[in-house]
Protein backbone atom coordinates (compact mmCIF):
# COMPACT_ATOMS: atom_id res chain seq x y z
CA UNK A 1 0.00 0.00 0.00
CA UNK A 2 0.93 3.73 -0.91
CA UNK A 3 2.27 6.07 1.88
CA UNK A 4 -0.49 8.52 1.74
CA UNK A 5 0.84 12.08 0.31
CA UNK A 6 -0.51 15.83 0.59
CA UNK A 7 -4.41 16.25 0.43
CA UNK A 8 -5.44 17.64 -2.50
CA UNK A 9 -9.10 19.26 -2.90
CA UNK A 10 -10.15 15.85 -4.30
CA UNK A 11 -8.94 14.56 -1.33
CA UNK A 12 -10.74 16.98 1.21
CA UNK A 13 -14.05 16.52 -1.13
CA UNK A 14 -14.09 12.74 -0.55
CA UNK A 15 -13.25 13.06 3.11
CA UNK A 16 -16.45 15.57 3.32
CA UNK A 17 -18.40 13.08 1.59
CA UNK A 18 -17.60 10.35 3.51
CA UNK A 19 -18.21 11.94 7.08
CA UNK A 20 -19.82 15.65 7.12
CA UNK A 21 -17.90 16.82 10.06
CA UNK A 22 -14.32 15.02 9.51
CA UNK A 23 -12.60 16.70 11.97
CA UNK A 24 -15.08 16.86 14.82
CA UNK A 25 -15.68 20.61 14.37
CA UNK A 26 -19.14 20.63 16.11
CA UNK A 27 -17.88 18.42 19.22
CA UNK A 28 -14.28 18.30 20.12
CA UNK A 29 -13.01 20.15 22.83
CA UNK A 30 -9.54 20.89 21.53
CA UNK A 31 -11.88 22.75 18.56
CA UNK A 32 -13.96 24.51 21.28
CA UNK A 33 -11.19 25.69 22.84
CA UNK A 34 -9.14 26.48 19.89
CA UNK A 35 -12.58 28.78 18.79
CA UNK A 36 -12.21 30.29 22.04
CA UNK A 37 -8.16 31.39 22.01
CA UNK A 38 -8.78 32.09 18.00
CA UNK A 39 -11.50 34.64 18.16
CA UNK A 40 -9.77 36.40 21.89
CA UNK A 41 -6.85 36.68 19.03
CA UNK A 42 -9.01 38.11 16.32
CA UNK A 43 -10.36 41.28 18.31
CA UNK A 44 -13.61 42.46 19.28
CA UNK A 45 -14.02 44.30 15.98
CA UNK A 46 -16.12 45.19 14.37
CA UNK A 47 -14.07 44.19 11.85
CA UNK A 48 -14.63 46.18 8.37
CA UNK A 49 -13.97 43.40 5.91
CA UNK A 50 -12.43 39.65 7.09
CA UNK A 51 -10.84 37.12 5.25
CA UNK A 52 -11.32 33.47 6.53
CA UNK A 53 -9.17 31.10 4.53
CA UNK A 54 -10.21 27.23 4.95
CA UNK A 55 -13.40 27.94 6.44
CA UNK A 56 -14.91 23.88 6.29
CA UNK A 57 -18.64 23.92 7.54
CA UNK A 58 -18.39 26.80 8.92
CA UNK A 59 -18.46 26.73 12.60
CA UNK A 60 -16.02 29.13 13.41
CA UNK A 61 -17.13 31.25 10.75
CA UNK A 62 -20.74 31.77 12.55
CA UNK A 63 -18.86 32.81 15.82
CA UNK A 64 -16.79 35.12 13.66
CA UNK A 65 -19.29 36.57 11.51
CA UNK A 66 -20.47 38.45 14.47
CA UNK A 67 -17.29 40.66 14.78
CA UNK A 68 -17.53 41.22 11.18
CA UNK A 69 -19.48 43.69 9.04
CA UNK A 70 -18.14 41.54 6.30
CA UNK A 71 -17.08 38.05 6.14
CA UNK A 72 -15.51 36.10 3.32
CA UNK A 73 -14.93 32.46 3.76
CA UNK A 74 -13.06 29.86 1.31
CA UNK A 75 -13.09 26.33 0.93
CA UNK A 76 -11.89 24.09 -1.73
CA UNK A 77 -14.46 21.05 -1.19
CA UNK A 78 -18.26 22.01 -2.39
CA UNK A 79 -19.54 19.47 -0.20
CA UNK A 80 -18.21 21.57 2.95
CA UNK A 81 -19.01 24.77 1.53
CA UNK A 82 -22.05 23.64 0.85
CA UNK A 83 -23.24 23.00 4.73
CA UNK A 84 -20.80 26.34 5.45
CA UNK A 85 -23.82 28.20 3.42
CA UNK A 86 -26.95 26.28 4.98
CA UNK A 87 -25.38 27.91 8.69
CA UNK A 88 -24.65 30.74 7.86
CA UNK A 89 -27.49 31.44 5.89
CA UNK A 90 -29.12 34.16 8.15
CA UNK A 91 -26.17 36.05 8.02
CA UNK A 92 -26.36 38.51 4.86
CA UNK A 93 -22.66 39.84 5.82
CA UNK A 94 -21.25 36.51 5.08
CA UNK A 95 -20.09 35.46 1.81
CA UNK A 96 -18.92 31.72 1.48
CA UNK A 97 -16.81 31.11 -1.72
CA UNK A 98 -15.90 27.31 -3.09
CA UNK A 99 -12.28 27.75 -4.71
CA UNK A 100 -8.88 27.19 -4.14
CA UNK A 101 -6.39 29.14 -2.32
CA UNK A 102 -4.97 31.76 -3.42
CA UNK A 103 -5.88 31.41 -6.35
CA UNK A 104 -9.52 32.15 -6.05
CA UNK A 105 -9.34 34.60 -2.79
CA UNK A 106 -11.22 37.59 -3.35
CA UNK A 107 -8.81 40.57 -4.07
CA UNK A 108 -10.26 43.09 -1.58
CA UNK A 109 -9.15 44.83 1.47
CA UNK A 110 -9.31 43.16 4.25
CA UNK A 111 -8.37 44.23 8.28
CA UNK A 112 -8.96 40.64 9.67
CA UNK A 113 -7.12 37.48 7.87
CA UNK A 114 -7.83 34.59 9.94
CA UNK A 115 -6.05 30.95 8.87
CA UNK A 116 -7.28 27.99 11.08
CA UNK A 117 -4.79 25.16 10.21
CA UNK A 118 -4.93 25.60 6.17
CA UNK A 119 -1.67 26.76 5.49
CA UNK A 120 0.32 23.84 6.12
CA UNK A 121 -2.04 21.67 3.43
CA UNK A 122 -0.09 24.06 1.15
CA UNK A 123 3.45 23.93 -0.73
CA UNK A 124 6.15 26.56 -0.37
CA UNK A 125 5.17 27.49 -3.36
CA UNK A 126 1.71 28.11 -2.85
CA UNK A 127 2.57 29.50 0.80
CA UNK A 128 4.03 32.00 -0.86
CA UNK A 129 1.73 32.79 -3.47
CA UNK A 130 -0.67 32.65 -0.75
CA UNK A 131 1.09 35.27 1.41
CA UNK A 132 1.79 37.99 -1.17
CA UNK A 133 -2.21 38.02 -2.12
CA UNK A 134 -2.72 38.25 1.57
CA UNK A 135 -0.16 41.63 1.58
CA UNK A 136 -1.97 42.84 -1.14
CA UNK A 137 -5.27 42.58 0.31
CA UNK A 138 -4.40 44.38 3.38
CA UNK A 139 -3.65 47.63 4.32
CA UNK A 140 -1.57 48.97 7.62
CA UNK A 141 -2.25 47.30 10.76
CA UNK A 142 -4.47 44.50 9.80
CA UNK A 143 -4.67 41.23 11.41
CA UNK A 144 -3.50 37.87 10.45
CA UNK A 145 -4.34 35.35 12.84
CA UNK A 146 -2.85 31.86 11.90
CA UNK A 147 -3.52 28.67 14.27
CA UNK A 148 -1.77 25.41 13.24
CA UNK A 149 -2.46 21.77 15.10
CA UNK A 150 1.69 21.18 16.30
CA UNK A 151 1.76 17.55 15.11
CA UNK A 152 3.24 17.06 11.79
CA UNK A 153 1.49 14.44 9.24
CA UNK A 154 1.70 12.93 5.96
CA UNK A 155 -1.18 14.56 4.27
CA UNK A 156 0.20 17.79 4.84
CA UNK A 157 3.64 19.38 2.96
CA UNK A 158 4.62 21.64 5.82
CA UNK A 159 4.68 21.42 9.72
CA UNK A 160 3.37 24.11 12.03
CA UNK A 161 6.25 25.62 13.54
CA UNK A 162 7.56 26.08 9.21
CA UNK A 163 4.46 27.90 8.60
CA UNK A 164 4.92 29.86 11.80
CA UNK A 165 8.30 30.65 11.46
CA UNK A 166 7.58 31.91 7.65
CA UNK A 167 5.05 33.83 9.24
CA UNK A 168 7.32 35.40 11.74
CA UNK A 169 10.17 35.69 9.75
CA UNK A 170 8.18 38.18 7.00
CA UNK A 171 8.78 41.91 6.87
CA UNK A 172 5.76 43.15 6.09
CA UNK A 173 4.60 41.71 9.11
CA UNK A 174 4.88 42.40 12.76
CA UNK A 175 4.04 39.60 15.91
CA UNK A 176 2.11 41.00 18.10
CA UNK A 177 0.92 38.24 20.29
CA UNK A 178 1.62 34.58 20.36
CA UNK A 179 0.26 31.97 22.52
CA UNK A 180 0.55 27.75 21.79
CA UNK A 181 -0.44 24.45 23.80
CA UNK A 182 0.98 21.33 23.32
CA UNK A 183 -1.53 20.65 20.84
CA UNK A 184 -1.15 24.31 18.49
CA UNK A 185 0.68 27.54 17.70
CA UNK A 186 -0.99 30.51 17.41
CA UNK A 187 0.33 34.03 16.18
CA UNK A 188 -1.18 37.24 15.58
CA UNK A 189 0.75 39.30 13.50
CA UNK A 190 0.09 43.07 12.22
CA UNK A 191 0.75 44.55 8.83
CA UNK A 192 2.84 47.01 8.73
């Protein structure tokens, strides 16, 4: 048998299809909690225009909607975008895209990036690309809040602490809070 490799959006559609909630979203408590120390990292808000990359079914989303006057969420699997719609359907300010990142991120401005363990699904490469659409979507001191699961794994190219330390190491970018568990890292970082 094959050593499985990076998941592609194929790979996160079948893995919606097969279970709707993969990763537990609506009843783990290292999710709950996660919410908790991701949204005290986002701000109060009102945030003008936010940016959440990887948003799945959208249960995060709903809590962060209600900072936002405007939320855009992205996810590569229909399946999950389409349940991501269905909850957040009351919620006019929400917009909930199916595409690819970056490729298919909305070029606006945004003061509130948030990236909930996506970024290590991607390749240097696309990291990269990823990043430089995320500069150019933001203006002075907007917010990137990135949270990454520690534990590396074959499905994904990069580890958390790589992301993190990309993250840290850009200069368009300040750290201006940090906080991690055994289980996660967690940066907020300004643009500057």
């Amino acid at each position: 048998m094959a050593e499985p490799g990076p998941m592609t959006a194929a790979d996160f559609e079948a893995r919606y299809r097969r279970d709707p909630d993969p990763w537990a979203y609506t009843s783990s408590a290292y999710e709950r909690d996660k919410y908790a120390a991701t949204l005290e990292a986002c701000g109060e808000g009102p945030f003008t225009a936010a940016l959440e990359l990887g948003g799945s079914i959208g249960v995060f989303s709903t809590l962060l909607a209600f900072r936002c006057r405007s939320l855009v969420t992205i996810d590569a699997s229909v399946t999950a975008v389409t349940v991501a719609r269905r909850r957040l359907a009351r919620r006019r300010s929400v917009t909930v895209i199916a595409g690819t990142i970056p490729q298919d991120i909305p070029r606006r401005e945004y003061d509130l990036v948030v990236a909930s363990e996506i970024l290590y699904y991607l390749t240097g490469s696309q990291l990269d690309d990823t990043l430089d659409v995320v500069r150019d979507c933001t203006r002075a001191g907007a917010r990137l809040v990135a949270v990454h699961w520690r534990p590396a794994g074959p499905d994904r190219p990069l580890d958390a602490a790589t992301v993190h330390d990309r993250l840290r190491g850009l200069p368009w970018l300040a750290r201006v809070a940090a906080d991690e568990t055994g289980d996660y890292l967690l940066d907020v970082l300004e643009r500057r």
